[in-house]
Protein backbone atom coordinates (compact mmCIF):
# COMPACT_ATOMS: atom_id res chain seq x y z
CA UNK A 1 -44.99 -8.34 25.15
CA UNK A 2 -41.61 -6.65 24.99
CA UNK A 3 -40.59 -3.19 23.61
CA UNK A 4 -37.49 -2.29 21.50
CA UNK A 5 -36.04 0.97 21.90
CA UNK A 6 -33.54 2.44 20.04
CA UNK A 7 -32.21 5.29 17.84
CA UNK A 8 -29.85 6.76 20.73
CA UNK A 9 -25.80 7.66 20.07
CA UNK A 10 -23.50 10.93 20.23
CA UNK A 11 -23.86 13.95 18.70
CA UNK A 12 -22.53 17.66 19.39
CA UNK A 13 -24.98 19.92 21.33
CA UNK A 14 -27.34 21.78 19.10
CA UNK A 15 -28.11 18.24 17.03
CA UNK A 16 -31.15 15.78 16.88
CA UNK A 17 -32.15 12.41 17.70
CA UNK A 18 -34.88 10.49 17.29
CA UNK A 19 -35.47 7.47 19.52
CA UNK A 20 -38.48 4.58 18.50
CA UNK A 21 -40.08 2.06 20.25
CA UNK A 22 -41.32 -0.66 18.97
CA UNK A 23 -43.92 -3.24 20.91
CA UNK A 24 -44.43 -6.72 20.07
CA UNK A 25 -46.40 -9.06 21.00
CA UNK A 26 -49.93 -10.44 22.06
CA UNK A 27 -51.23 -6.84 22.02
CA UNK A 28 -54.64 -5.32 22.06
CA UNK A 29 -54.23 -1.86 22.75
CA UNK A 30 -50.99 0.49 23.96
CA UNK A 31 -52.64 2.87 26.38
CA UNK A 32 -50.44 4.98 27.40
CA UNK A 33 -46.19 5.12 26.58
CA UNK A 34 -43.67 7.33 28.23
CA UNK A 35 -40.38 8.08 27.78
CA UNK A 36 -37.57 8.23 30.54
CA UNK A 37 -33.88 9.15 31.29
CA UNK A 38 -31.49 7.97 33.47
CA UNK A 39 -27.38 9.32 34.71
CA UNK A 40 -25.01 7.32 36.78
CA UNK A 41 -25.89 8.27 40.58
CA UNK A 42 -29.60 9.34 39.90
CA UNK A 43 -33.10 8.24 39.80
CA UNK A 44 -35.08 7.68 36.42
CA UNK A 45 -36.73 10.79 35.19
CA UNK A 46 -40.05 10.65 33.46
CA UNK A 47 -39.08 12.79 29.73
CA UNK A 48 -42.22 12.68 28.15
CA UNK A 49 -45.58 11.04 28.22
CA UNK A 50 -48.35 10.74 25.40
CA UNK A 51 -52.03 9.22 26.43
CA UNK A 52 -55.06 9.30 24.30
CA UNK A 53 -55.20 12.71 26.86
CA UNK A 54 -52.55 14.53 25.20
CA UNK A 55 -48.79 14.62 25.56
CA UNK A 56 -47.06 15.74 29.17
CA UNK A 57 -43.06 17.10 28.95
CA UNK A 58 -40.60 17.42 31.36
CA UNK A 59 -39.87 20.87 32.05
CA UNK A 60 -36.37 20.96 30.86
CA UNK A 61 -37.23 19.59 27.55
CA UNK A 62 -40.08 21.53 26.23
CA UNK A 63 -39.90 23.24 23.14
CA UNK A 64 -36.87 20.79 22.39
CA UNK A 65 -39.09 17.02 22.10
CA UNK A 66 -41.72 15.80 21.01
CA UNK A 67 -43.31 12.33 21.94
CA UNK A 68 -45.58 10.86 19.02
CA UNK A 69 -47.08 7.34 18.50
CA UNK A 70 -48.33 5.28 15.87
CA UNK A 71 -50.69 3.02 16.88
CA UNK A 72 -50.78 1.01 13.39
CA UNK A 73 -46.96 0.13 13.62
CA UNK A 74 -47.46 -0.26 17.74
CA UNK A 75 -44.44 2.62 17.62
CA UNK A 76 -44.13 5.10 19.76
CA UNK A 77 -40.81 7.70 19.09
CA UNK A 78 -39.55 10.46 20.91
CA UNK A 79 -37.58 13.09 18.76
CA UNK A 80 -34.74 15.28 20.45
CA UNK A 81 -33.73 18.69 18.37
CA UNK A 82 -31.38 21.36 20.38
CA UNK A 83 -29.80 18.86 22.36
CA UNK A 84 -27.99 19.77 25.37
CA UNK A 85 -24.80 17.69 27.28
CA UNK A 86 -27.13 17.65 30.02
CA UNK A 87 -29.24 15.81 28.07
CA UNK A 88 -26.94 12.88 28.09
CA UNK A 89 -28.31 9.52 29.64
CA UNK A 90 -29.89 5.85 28.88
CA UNK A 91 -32.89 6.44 27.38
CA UNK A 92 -35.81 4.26 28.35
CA UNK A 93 -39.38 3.49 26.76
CA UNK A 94 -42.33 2.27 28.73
CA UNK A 95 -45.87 1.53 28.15
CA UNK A 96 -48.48 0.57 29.18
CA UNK A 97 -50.60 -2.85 27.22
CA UNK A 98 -53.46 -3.85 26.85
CA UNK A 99 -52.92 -7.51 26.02
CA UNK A 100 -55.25 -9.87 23.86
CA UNK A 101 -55.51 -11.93 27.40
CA UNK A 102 -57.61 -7.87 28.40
CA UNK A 103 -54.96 -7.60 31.12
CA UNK A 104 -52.93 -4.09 30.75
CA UNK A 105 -49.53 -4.17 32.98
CA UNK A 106 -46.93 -1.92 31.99
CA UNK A 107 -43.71 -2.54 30.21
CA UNK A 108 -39.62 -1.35 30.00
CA UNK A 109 -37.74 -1.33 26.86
CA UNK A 110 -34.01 -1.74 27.34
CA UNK A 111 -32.53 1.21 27.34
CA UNK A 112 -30.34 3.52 24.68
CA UNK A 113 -27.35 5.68 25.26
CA UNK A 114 -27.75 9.40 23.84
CA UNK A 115 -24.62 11.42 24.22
CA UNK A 116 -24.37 15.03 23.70
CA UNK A 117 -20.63 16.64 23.53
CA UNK A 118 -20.31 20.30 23.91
């Protein structure tokens, strides 16, 4: 299984992004996919979150994303509007598979740069 982010680059503060993910592979079921963020010098933040439960948000960021899925395509996107310099950082997917094998383990997409100027 592997997941493909991508989607991220620079725009001026006030713009919009939207970053996918795309799984592939031996897959049965994605359970569960989150998005996170990472700067230089910190840990990884969890962004947002989406579960057959609902969706979860960082505080910061609500209002501003959304997380959405779609389980036909095995996609999962995040989309960005107001964006903020502070909201600069690699941008990571993860999820959480059920594989064909029934075995769920989770899984990091490389991540993709998002840049906001001011």
């Amino acid at each position: 299984v592997q997941l493909q982010a991508s989607g991220g680059g620079m725009v001026q503060a006030g713009g919009s992004l939207r970053l996918s993910c795309v799984a592939s592979g031996s897959i049965s079921s994605i359970d569960v996919m989150g998005w996170y963020r990472q700067v230089p010098g910190k840990e990884r933040e969890l962004v947002a979150i989406i579960s057959g439960g609902g969706t979860n948000y960082e505080d910061s960021v609500k209002g501003r994303f959304t997380i959405s899925r779609n389980n036909a395509k095995n996609t999962g996107y995040l989309n960005m509007n107001s964006l903020k310099p502070e909201d600069t950082a690699i941008y990571y997917c993860r999820a959480w598979i059920t594989t064909m094998s029934d075995k769920t383990e989770d899984y990091w997409g490389l991540g993709t740069q998002v840049t906001v100027s001011s």
